[in-house]
PDB file of N, CA and C in Angstrom:
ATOM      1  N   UNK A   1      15.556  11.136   5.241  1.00  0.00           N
ATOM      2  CA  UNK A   1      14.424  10.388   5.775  1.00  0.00           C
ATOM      3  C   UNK A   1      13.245  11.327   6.018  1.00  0.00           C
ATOM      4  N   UNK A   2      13.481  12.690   6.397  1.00  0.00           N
ATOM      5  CA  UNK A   2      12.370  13.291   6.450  1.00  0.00           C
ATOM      6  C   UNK A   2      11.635  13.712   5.206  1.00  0.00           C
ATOM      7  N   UNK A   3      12.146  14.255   4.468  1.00  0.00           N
ATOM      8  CA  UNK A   3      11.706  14.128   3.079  1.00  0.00           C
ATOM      9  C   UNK A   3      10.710  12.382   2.658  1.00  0.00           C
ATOM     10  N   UNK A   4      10.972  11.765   2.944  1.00  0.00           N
ATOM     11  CA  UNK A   4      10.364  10.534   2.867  1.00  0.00           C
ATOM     12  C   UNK A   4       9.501  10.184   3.531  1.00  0.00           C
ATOM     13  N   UNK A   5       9.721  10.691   4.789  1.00  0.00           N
ATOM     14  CA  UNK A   5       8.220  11.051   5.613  1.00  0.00           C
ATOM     15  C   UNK A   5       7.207  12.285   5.387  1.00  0.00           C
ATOM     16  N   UNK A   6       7.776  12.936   4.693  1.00  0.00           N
ATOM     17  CA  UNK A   6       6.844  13.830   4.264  1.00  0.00           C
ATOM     18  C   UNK A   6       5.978  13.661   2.742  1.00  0.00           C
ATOM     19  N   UNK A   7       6.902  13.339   1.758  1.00  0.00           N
ATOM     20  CA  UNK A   7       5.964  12.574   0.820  1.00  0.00           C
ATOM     21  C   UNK A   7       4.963  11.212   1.088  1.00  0.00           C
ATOM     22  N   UNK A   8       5.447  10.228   1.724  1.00  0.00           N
ATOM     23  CA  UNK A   8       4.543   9.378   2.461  1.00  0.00           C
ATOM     24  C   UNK A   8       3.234  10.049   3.134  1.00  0.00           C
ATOM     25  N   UNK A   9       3.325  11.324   4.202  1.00  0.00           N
ATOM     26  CA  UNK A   9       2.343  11.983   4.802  1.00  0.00           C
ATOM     27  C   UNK A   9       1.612  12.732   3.640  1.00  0.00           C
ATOM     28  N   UNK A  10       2.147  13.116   2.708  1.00  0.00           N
ATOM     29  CA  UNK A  10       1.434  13.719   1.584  1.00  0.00           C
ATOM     30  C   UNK A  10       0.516  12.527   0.705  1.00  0.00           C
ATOM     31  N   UNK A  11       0.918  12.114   0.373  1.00  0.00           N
ATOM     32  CA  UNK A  11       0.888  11.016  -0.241  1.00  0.00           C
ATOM     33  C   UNK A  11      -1.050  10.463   0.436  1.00  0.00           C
ATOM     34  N   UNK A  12      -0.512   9.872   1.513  1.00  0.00           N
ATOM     35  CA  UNK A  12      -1.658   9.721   2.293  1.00  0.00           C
ATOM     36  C   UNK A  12      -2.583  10.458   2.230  1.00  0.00           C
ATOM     37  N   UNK A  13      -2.342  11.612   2.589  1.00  0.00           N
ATOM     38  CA  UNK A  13      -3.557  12.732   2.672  1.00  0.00           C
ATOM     39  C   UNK A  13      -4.336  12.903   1.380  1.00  0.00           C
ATOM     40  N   UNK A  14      -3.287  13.345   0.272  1.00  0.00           N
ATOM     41  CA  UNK A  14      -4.275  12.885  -0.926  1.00  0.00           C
ATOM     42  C   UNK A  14      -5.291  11.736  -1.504  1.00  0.00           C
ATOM     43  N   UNK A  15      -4.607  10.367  -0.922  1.00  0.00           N
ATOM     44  CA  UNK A  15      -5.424   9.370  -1.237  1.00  0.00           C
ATOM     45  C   UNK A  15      -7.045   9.417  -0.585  1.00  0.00           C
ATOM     46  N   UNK A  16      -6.737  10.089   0.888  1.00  0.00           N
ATOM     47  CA  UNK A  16      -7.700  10.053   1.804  1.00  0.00           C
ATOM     48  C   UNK A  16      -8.692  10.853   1.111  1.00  0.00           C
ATOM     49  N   UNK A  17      -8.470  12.126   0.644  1.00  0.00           N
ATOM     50  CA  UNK A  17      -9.145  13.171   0.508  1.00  0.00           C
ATOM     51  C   UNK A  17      -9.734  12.654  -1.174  1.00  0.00           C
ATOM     52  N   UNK A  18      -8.917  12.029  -2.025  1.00  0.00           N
ATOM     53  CA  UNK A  18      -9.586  11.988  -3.354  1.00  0.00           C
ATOM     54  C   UNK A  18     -10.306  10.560  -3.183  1.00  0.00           C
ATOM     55  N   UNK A  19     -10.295   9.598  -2.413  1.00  0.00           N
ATOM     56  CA  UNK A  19     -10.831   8.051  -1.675  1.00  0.00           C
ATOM     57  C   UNK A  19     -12.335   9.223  -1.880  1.00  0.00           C
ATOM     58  N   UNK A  20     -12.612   9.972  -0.905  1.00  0.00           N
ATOM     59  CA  UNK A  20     -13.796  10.327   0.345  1.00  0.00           C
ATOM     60  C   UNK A  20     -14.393  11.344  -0.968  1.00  0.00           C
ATOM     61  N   UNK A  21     -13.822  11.861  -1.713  1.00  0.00           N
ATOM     62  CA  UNK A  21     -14.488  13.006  -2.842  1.00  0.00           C
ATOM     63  C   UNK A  21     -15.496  12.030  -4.085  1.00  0.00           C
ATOM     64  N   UNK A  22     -14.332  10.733  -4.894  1.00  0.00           N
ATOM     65  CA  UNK A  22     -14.630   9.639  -5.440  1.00  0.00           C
ATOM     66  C   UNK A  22     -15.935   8.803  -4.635  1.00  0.00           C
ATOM     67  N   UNK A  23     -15.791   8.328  -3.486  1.00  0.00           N
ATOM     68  CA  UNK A  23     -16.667   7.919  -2.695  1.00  0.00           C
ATOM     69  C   UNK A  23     -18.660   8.091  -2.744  1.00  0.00           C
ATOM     70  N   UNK A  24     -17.991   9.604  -2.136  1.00  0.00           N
ATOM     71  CA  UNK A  24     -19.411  10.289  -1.783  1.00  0.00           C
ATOM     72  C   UNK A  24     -20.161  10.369  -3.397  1.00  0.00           C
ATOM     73  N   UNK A  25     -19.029  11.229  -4.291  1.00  0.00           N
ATOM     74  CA  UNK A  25     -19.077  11.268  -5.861  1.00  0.00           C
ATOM     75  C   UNK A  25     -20.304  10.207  -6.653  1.00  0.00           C
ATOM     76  N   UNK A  26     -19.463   9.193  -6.235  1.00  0.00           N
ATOM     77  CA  UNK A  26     -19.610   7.895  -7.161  1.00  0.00           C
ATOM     78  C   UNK A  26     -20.158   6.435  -6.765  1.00  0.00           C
ATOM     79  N   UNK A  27     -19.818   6.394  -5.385  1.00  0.00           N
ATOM     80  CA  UNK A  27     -20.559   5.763  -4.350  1.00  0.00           C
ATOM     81  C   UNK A  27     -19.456   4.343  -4.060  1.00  0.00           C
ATOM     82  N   UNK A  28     -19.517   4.134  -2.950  1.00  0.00           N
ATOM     83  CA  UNK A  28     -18.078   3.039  -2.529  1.00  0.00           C
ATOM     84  C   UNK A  28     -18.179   1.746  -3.005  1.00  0.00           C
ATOM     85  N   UNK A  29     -19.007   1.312  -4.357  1.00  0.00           N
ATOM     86  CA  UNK A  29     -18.370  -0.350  -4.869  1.00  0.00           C
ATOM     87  C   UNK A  29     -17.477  -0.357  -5.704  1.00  0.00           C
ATOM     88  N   UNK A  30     -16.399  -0.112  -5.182  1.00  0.00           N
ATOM     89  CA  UNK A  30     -15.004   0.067  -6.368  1.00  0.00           C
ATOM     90  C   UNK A  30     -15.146  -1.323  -7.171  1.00  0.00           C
ATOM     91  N   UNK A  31     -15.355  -2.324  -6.772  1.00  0.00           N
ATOM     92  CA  UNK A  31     -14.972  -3.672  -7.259  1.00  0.00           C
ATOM     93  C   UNK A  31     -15.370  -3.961  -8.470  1.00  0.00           C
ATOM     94  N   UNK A  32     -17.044  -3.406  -8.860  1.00  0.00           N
ATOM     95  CA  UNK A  32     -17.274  -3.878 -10.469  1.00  0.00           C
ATOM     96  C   UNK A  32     -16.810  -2.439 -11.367  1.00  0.00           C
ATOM     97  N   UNK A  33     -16.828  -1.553 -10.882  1.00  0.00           N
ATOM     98  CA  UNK A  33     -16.014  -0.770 -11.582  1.00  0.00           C
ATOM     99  C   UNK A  33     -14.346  -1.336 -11.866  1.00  0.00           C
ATOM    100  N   UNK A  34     -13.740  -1.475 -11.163  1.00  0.00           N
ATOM    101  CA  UNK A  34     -12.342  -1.946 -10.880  1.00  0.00           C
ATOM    102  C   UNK A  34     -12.178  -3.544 -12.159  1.00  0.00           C
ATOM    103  N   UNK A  35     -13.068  -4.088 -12.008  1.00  0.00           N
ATOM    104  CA  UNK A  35     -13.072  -5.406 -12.584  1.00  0.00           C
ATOM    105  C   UNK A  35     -13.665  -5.540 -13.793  1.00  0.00           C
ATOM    106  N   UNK A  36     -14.540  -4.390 -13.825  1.00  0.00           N
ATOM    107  CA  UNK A  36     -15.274  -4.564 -15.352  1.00  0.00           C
ATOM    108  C   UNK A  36     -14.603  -3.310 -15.962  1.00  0.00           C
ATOM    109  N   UNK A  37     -13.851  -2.491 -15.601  1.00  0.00           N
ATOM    110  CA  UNK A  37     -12.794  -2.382 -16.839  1.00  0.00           C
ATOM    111  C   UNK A  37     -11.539  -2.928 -17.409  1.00  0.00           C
ATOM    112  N   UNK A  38     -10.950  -4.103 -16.553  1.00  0.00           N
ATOM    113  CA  UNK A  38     -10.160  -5.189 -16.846  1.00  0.00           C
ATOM    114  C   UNK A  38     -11.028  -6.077 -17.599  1.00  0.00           C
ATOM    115  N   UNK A  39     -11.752  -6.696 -17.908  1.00  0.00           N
ATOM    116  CA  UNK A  39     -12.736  -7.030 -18.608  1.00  0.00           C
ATOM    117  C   UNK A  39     -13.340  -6.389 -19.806  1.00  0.00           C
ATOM    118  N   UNK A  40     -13.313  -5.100 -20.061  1.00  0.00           N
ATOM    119  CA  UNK A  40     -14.036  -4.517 -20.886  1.00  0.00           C
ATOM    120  C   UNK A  40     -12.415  -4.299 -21.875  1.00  0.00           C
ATOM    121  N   UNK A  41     -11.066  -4.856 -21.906  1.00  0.00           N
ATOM    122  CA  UNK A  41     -10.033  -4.949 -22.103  1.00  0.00           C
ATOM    123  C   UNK A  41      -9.537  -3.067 -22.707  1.00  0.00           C
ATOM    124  N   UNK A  42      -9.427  -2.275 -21.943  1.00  0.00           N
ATOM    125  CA  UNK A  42      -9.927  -0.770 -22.319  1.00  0.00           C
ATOM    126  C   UNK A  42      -8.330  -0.185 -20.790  1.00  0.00           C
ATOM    127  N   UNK A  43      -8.151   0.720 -21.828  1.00  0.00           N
ATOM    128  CA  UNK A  43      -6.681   1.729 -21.078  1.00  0.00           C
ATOM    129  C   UNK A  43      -6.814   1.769 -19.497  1.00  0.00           C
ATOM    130  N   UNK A  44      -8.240   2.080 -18.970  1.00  0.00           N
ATOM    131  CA  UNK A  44      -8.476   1.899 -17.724  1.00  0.00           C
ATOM    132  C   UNK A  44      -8.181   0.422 -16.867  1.00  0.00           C
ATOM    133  N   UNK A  45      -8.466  -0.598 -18.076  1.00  0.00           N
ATOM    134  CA  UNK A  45      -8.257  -1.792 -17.390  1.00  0.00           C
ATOM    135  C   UNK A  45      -6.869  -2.321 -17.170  1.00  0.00           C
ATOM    136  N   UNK A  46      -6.148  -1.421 -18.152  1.00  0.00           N
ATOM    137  CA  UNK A  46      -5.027  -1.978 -18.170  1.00  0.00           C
ATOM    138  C   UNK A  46      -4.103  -1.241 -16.790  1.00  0.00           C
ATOM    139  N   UNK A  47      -4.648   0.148 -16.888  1.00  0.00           N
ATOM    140  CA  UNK A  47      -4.140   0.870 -15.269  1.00  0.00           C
ATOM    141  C   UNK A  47      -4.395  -0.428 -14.441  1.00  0.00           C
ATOM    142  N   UNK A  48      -5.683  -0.741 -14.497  1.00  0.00           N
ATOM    143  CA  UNK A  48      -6.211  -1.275 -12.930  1.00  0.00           C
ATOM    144  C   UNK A  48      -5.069  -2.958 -12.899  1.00  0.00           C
ATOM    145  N   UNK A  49      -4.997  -3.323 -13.776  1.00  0.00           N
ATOM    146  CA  UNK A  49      -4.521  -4.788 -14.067  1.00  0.00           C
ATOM    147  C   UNK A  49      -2.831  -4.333 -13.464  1.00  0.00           C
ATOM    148  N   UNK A  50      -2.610  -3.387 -14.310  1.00  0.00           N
ATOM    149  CA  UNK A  50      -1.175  -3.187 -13.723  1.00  0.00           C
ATOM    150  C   UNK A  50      -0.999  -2.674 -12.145  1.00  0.00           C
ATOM    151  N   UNK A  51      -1.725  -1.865 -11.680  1.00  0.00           N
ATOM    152  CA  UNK A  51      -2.051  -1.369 -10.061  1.00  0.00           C
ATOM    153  C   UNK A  51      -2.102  -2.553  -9.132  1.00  0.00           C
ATOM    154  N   UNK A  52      -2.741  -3.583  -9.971  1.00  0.00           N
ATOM    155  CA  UNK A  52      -3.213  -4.952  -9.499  1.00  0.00           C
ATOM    156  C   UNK A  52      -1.566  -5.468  -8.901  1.00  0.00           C
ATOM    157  N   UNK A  53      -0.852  -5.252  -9.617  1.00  0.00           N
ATOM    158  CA  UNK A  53       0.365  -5.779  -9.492  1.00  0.00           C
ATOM    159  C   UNK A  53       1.155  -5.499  -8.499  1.00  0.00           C
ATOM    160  N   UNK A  54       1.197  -3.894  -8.404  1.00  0.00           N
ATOM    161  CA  UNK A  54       1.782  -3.389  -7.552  1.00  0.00           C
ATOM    162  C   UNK A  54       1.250  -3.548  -5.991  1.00  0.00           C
ATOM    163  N   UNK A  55       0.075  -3.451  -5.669  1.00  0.00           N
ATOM    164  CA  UNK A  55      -0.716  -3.539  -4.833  1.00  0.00           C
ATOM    165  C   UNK A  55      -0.355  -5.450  -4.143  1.00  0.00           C
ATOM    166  N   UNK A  56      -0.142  -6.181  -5.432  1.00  0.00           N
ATOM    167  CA  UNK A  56       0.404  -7.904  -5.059  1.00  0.00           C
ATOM    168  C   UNK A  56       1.024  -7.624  -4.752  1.00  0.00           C
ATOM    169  N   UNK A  57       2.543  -6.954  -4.958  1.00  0.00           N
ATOM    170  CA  UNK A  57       3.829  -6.884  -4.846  1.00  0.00           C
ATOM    171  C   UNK A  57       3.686  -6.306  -2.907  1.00  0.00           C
ATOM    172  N   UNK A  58       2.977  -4.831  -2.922  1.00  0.00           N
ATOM    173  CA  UNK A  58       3.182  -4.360  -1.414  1.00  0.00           C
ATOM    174  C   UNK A  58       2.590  -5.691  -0.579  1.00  0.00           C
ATOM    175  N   UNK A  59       1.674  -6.128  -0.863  1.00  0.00           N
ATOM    176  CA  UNK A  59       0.979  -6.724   0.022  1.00  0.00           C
ATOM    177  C   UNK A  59       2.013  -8.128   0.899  1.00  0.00           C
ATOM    178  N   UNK A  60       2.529  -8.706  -0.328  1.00  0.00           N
ATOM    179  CA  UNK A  60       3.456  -9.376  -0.442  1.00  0.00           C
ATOM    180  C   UNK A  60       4.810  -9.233   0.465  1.00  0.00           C
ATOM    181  N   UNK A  61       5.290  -7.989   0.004  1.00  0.00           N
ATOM    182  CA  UNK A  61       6.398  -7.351   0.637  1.00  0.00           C
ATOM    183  C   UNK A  61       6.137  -7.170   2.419  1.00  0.00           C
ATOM    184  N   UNK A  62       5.024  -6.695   2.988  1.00  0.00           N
ATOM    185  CA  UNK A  62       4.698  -6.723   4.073  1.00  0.00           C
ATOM    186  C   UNK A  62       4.403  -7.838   4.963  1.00  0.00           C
ATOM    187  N   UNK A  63       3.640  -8.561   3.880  1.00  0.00           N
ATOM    188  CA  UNK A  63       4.101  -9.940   5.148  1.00  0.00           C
ATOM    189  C   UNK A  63       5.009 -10.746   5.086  1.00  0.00           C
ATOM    190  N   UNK A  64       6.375 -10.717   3.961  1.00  0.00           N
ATOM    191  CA  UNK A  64       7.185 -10.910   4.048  1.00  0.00           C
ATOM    192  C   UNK A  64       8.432 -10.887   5.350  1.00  0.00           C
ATOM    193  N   UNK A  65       8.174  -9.149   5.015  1.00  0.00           N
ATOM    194  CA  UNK A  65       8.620  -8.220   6.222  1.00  0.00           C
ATOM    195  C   UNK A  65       8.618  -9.026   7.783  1.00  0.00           C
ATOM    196  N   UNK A  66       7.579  -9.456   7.780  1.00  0.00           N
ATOM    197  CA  UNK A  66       6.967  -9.762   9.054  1.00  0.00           C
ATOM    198  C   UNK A  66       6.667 -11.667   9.035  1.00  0.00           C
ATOM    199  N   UNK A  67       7.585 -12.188   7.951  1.00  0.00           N
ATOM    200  CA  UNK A  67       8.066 -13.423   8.078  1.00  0.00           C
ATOM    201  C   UNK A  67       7.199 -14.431   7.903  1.00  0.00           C
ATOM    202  N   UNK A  68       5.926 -13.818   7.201  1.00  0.00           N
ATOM    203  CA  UNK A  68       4.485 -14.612   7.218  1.00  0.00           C
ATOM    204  C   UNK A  68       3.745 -14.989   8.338  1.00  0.00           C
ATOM    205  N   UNK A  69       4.095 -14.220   8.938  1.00  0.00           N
ATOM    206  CA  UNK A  69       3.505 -14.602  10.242  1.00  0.00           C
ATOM    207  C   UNK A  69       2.214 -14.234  10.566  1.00  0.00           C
ATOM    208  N   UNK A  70       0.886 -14.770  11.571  1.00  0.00           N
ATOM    209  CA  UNK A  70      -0.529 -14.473  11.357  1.00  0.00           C
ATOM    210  C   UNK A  70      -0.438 -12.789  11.260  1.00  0.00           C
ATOM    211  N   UNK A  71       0.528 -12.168  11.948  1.00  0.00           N
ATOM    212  CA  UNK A  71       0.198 -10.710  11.433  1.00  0.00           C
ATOM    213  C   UNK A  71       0.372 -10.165  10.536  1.00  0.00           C
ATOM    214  N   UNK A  72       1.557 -10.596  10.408  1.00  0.00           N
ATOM    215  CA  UNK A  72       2.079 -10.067   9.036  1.00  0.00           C
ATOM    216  C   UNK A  72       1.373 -10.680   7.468  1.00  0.00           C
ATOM    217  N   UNK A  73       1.032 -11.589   7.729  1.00  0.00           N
ATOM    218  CA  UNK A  73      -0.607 -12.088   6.623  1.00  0.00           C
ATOM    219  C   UNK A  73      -1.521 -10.835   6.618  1.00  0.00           C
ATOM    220  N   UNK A  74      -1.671 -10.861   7.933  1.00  0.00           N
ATOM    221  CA  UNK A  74      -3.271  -9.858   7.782  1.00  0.00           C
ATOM    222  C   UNK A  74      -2.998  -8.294   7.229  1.00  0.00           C
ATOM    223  N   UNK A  75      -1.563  -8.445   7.629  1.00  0.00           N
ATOM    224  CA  UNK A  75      -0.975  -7.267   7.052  1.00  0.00           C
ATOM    225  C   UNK A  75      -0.928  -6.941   5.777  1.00  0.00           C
ATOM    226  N   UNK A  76      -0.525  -7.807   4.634  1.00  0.00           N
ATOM    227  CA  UNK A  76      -0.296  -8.480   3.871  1.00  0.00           C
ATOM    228  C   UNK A  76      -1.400  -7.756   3.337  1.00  0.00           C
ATOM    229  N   UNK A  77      -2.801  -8.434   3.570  1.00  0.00           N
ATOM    230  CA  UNK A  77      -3.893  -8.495   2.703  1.00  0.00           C
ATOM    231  C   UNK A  77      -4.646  -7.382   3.051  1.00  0.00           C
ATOM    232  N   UNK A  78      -4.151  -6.472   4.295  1.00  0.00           N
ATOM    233  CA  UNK A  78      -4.431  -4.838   4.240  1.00  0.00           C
ATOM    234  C   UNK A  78      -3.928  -4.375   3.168  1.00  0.00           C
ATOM    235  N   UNK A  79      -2.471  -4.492   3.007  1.00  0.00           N
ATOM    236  CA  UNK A  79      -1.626  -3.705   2.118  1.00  0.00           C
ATOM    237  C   UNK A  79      -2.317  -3.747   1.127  1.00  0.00           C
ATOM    238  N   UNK A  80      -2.648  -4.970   0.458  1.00  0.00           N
ATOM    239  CA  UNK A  80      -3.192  -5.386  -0.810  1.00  0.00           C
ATOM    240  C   UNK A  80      -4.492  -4.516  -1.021  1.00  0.00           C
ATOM    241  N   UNK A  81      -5.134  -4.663   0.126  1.00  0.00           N
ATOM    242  CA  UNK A  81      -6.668  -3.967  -0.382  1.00  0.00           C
ATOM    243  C   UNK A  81      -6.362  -2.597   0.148  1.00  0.00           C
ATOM    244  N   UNK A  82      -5.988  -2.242   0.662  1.00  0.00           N
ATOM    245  CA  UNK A  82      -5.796  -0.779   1.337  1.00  0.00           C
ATOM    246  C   UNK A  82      -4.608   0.012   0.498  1.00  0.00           C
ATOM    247  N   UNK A  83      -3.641  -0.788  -0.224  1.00  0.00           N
ATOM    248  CA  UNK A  83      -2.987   0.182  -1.199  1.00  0.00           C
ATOM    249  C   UNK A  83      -2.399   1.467  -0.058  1.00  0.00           C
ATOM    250  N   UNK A  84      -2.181   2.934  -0.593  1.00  0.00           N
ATOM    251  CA  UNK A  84      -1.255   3.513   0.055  1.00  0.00           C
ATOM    252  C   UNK A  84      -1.759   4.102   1.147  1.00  0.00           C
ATOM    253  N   UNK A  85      -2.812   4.161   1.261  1.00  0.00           N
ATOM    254  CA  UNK A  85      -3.945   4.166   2.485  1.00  0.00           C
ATOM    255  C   UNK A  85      -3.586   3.343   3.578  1.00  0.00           C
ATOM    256  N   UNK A  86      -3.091   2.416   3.473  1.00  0.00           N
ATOM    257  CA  UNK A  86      -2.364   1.387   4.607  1.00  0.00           C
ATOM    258  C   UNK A  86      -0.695   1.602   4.692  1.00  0.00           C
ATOM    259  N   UNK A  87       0.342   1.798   3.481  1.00  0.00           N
ATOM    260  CA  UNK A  87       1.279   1.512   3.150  1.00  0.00           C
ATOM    261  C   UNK A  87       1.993   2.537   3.611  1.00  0.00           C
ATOM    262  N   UNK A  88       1.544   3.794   3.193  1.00  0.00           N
ATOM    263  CA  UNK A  88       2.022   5.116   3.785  1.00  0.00           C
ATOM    264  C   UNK A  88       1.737   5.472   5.571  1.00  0.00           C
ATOM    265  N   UNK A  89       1.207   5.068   6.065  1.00  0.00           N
ATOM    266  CA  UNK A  89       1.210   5.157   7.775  1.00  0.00           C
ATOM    267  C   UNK A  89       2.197   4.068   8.267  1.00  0.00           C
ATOM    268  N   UNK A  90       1.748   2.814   7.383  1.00  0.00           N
ATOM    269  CA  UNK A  90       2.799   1.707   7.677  1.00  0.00           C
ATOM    270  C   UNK A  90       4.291   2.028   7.863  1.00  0.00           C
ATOM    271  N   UNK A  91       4.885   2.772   6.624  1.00  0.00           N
ATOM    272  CA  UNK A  91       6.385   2.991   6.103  1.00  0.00           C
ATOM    273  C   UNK A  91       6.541   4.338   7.173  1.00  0.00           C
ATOM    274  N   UNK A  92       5.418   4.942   7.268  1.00  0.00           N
ATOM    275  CA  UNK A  92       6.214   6.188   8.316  1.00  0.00           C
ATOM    276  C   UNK A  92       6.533   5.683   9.402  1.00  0.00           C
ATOM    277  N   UNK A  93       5.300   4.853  10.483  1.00  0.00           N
ATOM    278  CA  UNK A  93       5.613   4.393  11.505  1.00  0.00           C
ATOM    279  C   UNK A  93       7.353   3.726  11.798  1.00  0.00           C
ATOM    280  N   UNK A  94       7.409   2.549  10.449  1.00  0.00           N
ATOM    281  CA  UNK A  94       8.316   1.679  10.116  1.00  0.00           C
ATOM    282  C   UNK A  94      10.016   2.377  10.507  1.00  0.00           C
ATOM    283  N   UNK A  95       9.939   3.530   9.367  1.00  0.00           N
ATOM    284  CA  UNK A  95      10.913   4.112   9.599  1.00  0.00           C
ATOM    285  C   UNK A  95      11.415   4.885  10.892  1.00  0.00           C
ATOM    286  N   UNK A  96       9.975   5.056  11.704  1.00  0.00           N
ATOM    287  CA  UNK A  96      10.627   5.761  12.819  1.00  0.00           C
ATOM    288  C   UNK A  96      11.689   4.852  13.938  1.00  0.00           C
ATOM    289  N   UNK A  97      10.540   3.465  13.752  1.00  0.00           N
ATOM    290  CA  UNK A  97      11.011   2.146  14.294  1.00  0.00           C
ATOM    291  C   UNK A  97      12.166   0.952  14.032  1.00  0.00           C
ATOM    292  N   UNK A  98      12.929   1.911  12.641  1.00  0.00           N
ATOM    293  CA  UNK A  98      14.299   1.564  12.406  1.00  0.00           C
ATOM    294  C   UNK A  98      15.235   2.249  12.378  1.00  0.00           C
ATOM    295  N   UNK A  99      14.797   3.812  13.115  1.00  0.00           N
ATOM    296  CA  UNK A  99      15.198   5.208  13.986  1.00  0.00           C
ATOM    297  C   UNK A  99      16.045   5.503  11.754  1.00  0.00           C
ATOM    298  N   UNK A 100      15.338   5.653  10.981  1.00  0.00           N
ATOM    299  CA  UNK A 100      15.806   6.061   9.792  1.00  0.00           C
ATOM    300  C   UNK A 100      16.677   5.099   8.941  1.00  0.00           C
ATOM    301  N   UNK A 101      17.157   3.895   9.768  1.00  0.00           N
ATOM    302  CA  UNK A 101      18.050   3.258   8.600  1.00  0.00           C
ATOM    303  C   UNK A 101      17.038   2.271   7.585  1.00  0.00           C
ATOM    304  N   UNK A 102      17.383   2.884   6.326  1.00  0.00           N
ATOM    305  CA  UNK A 102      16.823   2.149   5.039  1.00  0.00           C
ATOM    306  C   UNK A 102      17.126   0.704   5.167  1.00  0.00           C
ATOM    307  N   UNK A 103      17.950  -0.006   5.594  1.00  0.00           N
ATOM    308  CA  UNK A 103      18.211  -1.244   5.275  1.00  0.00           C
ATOM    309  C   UNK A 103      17.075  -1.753   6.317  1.00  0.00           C
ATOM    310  N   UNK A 104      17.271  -1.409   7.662  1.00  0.00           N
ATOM    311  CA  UNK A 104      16.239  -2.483   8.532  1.00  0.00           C
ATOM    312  C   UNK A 104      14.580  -1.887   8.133  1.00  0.00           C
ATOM    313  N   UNK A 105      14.500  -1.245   7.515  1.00  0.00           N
ATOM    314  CA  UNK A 105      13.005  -0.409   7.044  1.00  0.00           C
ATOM    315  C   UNK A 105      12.566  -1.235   5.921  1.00  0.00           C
ATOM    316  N   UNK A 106      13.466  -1.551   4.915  1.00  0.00           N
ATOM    317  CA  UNK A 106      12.980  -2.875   3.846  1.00  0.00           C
ATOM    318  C   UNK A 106      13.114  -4.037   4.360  1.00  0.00           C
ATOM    319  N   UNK A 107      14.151  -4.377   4.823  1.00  0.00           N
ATOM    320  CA  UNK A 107      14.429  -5.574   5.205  1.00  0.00           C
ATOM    321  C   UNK A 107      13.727  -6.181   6.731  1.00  0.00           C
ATOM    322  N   UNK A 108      13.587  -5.343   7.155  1.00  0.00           N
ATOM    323  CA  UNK A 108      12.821  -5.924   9.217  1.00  0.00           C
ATOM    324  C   UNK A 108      14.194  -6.057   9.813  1.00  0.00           C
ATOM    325  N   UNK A 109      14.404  -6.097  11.390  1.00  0.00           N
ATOM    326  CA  UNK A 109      15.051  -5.861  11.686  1.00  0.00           C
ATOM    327  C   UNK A 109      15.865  -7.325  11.703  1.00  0.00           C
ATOM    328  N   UNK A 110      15.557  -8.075  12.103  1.00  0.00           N
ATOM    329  CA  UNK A 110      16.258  -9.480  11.391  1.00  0.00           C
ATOM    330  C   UNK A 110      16.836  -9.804  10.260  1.00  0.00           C
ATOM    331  N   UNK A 111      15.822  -9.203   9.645  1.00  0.00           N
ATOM    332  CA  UNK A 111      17.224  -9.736   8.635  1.00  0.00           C
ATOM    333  C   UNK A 111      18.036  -8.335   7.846  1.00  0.00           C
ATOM    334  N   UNK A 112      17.855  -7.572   8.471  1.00  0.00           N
ATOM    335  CA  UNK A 112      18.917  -6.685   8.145  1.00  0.00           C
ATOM    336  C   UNK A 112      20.236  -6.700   8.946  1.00  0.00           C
ATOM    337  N   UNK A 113      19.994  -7.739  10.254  1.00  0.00           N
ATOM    338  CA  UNK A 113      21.228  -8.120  11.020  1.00  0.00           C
ATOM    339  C   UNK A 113      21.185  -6.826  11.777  1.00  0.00           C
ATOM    340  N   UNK A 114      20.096  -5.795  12.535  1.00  0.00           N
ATOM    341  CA  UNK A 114      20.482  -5.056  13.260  1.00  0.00           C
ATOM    342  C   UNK A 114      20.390  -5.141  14.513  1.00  0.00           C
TER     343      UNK A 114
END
């Protein structure tokens, strides 16, 4: 588990640091960049289309987690737009708060029956 908290903390830090480099760089409207190379049907779009997925999938998975509930929605649609920027503080916290067991860390503590 620590190993898993430490790539998660890594993980993070890079996003933060290449987010804020990209940012200042390039300037913060990811969206028509993001959308007009899914559109422009080009290797980049196909990253972003597939990212698209994964990013459904966490977002998904989190308010799942949390049973659809108004938080776990809003959670939801952090995950989604916030990607590992949200996901990685999320899963560290998570795990501390299922004191390391993998099952109640995917599953919530309900329904992992703990």
């Amino acid at each position: 588990m620590r190993a898993f908290r430490i790539l998660l903390g890594a993980m993070f830090t890079c996003i933060i640091i290449y987010t804020t480099v990209v940012g200042i760089n390039h300037g913060w409207n990811l969206f028509p960049v993001f959308f007009g190379d899914m559109a422009a049907m080009t290797w980049a779009g196909q990253f972003n289309l597939d990212f698209m997925g994964f990013l459904t999938l966490s977002g998904l998975w989190l308010a799942w987690r949390h049973h659809f509930s108004p938080g776990g929605l809003a959670l939801g649609v952090l995950g989604f737009f916030g990607g590992m920027s949200v996901l990685a503080p999320y899963l560290i916290f998570a795990s501390y708060k299922a004191n390391g067991d993998m099952k109640v860390l995917l599953l919530g503590k309900v329904r992992a029956g703990a």
